[in-house]
Structure formats: structure tokens, C-alpha cells
Protein backbone atom coordinates (compact mmCIF):
# COMPACT_ATOMS: atom_id res chain seq x y z
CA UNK A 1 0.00 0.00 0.00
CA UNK A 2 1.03 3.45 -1.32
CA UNK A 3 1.50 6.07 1.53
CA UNK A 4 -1.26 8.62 1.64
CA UNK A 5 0.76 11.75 0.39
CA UNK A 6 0.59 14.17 4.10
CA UNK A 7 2.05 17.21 2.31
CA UNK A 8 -1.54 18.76 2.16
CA UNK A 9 -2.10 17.86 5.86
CA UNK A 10 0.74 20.21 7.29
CA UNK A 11 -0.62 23.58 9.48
CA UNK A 12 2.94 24.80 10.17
CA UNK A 13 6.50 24.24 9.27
CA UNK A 14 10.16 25.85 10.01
CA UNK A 15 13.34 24.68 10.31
CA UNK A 16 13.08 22.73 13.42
CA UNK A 17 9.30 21.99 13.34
CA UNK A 18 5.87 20.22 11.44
CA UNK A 19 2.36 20.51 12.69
CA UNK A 20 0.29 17.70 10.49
CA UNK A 21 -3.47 18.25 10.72
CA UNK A 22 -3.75 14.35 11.70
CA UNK A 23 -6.79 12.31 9.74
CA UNK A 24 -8.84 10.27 12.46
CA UNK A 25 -9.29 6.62 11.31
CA UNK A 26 -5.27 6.06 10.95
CA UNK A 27 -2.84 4.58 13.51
CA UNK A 28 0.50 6.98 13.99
CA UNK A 29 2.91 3.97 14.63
CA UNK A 30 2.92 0.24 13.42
CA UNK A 31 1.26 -2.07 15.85
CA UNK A 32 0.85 -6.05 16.01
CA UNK A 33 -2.17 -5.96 13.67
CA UNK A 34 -0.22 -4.16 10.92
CA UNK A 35 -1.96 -1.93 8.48
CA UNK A 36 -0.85 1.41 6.76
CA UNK A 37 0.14 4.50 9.41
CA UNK A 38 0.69 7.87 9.47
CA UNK A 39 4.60 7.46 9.61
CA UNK A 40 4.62 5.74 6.56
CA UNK A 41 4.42 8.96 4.79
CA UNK A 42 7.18 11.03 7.25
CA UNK A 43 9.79 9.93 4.54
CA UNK A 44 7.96 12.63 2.23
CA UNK A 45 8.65 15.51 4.62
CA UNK A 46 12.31 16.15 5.07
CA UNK A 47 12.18 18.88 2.48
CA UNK A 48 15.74 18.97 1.90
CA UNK A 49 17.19 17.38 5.32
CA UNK A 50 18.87 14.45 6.07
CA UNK A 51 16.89 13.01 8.44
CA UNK A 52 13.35 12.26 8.19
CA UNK A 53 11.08 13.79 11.41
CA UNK A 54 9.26 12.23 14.34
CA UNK A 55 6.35 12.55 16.23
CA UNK A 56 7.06 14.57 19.40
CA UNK A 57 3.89 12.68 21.00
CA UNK A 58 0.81 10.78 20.36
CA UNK A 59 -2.42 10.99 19.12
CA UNK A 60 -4.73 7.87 19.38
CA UNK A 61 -5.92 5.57 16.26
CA UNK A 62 -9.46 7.84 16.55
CA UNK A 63 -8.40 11.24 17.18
CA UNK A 64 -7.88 13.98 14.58
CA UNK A 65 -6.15 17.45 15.02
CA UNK A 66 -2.46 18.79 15.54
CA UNK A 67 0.42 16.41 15.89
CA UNK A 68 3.59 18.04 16.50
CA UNK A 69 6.97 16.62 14.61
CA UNK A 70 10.43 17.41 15.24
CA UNK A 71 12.98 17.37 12.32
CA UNK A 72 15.86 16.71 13.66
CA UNK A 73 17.64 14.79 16.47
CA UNK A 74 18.04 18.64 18.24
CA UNK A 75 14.52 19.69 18.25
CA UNK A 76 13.51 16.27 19.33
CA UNK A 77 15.80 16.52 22.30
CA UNK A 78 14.14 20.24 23.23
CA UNK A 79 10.72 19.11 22.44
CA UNK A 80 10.79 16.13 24.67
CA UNK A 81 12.16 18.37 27.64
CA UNK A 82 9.20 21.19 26.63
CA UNK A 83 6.93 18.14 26.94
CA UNK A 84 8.28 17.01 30.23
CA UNK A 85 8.44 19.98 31.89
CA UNK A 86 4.78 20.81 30.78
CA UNK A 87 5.44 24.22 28.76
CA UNK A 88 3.54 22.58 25.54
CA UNK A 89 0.22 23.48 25.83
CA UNK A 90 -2.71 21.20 24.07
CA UNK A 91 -6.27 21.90 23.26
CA UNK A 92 -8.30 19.35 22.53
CA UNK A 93 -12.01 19.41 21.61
CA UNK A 94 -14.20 16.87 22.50
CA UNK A 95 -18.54 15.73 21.72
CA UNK A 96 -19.41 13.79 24.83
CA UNK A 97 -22.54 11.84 26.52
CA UNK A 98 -23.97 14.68 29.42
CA UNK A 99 -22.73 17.36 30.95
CA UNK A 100 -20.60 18.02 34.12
CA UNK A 101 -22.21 19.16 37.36
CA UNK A 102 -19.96 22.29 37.03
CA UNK A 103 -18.91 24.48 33.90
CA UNK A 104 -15.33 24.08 34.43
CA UNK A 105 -13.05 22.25 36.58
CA UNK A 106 -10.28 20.07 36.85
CA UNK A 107 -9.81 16.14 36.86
CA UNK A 108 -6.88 14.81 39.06
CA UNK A 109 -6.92 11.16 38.69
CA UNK A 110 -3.99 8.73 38.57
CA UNK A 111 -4.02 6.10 35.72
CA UNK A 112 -2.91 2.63 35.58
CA UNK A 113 -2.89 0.54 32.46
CA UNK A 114 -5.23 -2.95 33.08
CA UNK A 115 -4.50 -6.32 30.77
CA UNK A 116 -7.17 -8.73 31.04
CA UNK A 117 -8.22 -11.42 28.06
CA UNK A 118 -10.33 -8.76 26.43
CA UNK A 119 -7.30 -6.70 25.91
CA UNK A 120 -5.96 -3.63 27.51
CA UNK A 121 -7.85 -0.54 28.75
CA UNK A 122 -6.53 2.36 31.29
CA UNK A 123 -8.09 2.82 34.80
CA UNK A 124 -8.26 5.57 37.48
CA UNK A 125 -5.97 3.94 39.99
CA UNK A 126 -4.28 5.42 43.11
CA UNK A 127 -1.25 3.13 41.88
CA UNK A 128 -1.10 4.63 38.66
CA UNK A 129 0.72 7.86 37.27
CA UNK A 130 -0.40 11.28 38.12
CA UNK A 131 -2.56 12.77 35.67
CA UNK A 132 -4.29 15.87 35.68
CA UNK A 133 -6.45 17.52 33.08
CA UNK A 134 -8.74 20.69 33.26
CA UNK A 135 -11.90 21.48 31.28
CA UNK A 136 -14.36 23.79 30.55
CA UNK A 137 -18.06 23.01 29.23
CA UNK A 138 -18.31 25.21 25.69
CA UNK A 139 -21.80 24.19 25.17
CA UNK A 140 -24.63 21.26 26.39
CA UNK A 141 -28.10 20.22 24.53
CA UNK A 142 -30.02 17.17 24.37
CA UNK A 143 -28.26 15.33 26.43
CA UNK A 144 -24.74 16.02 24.48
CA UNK A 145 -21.83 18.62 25.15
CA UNK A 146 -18.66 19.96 23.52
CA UNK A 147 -16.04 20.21 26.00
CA UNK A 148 -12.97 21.83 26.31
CA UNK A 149 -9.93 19.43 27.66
CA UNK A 150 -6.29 21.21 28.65
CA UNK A 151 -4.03 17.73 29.86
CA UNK A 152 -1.78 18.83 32.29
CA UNK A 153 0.44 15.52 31.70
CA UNK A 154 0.34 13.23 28.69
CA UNK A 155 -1.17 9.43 30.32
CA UNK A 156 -2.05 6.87 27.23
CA UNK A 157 -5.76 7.21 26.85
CA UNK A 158 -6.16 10.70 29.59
CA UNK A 159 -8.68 12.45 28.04
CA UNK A 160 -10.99 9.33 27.05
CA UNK A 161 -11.02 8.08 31.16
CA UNK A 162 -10.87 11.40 33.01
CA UNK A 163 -13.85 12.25 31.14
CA UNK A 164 -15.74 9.31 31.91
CA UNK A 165 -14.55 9.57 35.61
CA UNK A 166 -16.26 13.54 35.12
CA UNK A 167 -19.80 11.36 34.18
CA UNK A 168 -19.38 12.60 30.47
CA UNK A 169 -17.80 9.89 28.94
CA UNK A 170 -16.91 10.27 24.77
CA UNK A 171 -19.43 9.68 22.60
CA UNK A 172 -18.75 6.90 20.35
CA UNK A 173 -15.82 5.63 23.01
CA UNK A 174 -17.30 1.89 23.33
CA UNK A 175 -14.21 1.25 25.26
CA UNK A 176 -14.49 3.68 28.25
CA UNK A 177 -18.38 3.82 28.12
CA UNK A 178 -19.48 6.65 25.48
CA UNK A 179 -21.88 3.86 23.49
CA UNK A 180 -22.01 3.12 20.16
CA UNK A 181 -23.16 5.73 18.58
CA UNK A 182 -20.49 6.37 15.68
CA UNK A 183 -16.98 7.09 15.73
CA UNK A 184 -14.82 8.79 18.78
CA UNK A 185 -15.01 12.42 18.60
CA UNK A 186 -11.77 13.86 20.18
CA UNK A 187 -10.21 16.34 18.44
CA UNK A 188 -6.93 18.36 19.11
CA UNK A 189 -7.36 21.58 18.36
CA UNK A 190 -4.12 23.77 18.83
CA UNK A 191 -1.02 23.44 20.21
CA UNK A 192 0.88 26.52 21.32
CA UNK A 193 5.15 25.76 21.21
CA UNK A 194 7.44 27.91 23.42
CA UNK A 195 10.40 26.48 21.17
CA UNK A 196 12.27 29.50 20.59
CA UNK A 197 14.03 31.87 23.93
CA UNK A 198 12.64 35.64 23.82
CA UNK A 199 10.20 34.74 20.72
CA UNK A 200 6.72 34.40 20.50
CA UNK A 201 5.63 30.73 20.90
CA UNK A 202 4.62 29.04 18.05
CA UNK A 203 0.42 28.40 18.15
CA UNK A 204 -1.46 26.61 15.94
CA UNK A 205 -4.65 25.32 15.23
CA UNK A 206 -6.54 22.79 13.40
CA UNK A 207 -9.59 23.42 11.85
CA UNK A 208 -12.46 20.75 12.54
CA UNK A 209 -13.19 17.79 10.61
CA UNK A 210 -16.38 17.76 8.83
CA UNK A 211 -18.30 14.98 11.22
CA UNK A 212 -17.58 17.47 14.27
CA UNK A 213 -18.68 20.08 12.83
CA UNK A 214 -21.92 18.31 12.16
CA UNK A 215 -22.55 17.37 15.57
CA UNK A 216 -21.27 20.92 16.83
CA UNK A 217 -24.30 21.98 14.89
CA UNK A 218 -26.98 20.65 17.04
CA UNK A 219 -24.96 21.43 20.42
CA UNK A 220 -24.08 24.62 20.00
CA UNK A 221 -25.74 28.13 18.41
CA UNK A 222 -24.81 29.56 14.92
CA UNK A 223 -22.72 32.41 16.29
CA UNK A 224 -20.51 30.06 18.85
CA UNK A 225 -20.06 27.74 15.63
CA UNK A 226 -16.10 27.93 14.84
CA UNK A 227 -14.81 28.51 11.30
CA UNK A 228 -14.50 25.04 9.50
């Protein structure tokens, strides 16, 4: 299989950095079942440099939106100490099953990765790694709401079980309790970089795929409606 060309997928690019607007549907890395990923067509973006980029972090099988790549072995390096220290911030939109009891808050909820002969899933757990993630409730109707999530760490899976452990688990996630009503929608909307000392950071933003726009539609009045 042919690599899907990801040229027309990139928001932002310098000499250190690529922001892909990331396709939901599509693995990132290679996994035991196999199948065509998004770093099969990283090989296409070196635009001129020896080495090909990487992805800085993760975004899950079903979520679309900004993924951040470094381009060399040196911005790798300073992009896994911005990550680690927490200076990257992330933005992700999300369509989930009711709303919280408050408009905004914050989640602080260790997580643990669980095996069992079903397969793998991540659990709050007091033995598990710190994770903490704050949201904010955009808007709620019918029993549906578009929320808001800022992850204050980067646990496998955060978003999907800190917002079922808020009561407003995503819709469409069959695996932490959002039903089965269509595909996951998690979306990650911007990402603002502080790569550069005594410049601006770097911000960018994704614009929404077409199914979230459709459900943003009956959440959420015209003039609240973002640009496509």
C-alpha cells in the first residue's frame, strides 16, 4: 500500500518543526495488527534534510487534530524536555454523553494501564501515574456537550477516562463507556510551542473535521459555531 501523500495535511512548518493536521481513522505507529500509518508517509517531509522527522507525541488511532513533529535529532531533544516539563500546551475538543455538574473544573486522577483477556484498557488507579487535566463546558443540549480538555500531563488514553470519571464519557468511546453511537469524537485543536528563547511561541490550530462540525451543529448556536 502506497502512503497517503501528508504534504496537504501540514498547518505549520520551520526549520526545526511540522504541525500535520492528523486524519482520524489512521494509527500513527505500526502495531501487532499491521496496516498502513501515518509514519509511513514522514519519509515525504524532510524537504531537503537528512533526516526524516518524528512525532514529538501521540495521538490515538481515533483522534484527529495537531500532531507536532520534530525534524531533527536537536529539536527532538528540546521538544521532549518542553513536553516534560509541561510548557507545551494542548487543546483538545471533544462531543461527549452529558454534561458536568460544574462548567469548568479540573480532573486529578492517577491512571494505571489494566491487561485482562479482552485486551488492555486504562483505569483511574491510586497506583497509577499522576494525571491531571482541566476542562471547561463550551456548550450542552439534548443530552450532548462539547467540551474543552487542557491535559496537564500526557497518560495513554487521559482524556478518554478522566472524562468518563467527570460522568461525560466520549461519545462513540465503546471502550471507556461513550456507546455506540459512531466514531470517537476527540479532536486536538491547537497546540501553542514555546520552542524558541525571547520569541513568541509558536500556536497553531486545526480546523475541525467535517463529522464534528456536524454534531457541533446541534450542540451549539450559529454564532458560537467555529470557522470550518
Amino acid at each position: 500500500m502506497q502512503p497517503v501523500s501528508l504534504a496537504p495535511a501540514i498547518l505549520y512548518r520551520d526549520s526545526s518543526l511540522i504541525v500535520l493536521n492528523k486524519p482520524a481513522g489512521i494509527k500513527l505507529h505500526a502495531g501487532s495488527s499491521g496496516g498502513a500509518t501515518l509514519e509511513d508517509g514522514f519519509a515525504e517531509l524532510t524537504f531537503g534534510t537528512r533526516q526524516i522527522p518524528r512525532a514529538a507525541h501521540r495521538l490515538d488511532h481515533d483522534t484527529s487534530g495537531c500532531l507536532l513533529l520534530g525534524r531533527h535529532d536537536k529539536a527532538m531533544k528540546k521538544l521532549g524536555r518542553l513536553f516534560s516539563e509541561g510548557k507545551i500546551e494542548k487543546v483538545y475538543w471533544a462531543i461527549t454523553l452529558n454534561c458536568p455538574k460544574e462548567p469548568e473544573g479540573r480532573i486529578d486522577a492517577p491512571l494505571l494501564k489494566h491487561n485482562s483477556r479482552a485486551g488492555w484498557h486504562m483505569a483511574v488507579d491510586a497506583a497509577g501515574q499522576k494525571a491531571e487535566t482541566l476542562y471547561r463546558v463550551l456548550a450542552s443540549k439534548d443530552g450532548l456537550s462539547w467540551l474543552e480538555f487542557r491535559p496537564r500531563t500526557g497518560r495513554t488514553h487521559q482524556i478518554r477516562v478522566h472524562a468518563t470519571q467527570l460522568g461525560c464519557p466520549l461519545l462513540g468511546d465503546t471502550r471507556y463507556g461513550g456507546g455506540d453511537a459512531g466514531p470517537l469524537l476527540l479532536h486536538a485543536r491547537s497546540l501553542t510551542i514555546p520552542y524558541k528563547e525571547g520569541a513568541p511561541p509558536v500556536r497553531v490550530e486545526a480546523p475541525l473535521p467535517e463529522r464534528f462540525l456536524t454534531m457541533l451543529h446541534r450542540i451549539a448556536p450559529a454564532d458560537m459555531l467555529p470557522n470550518p
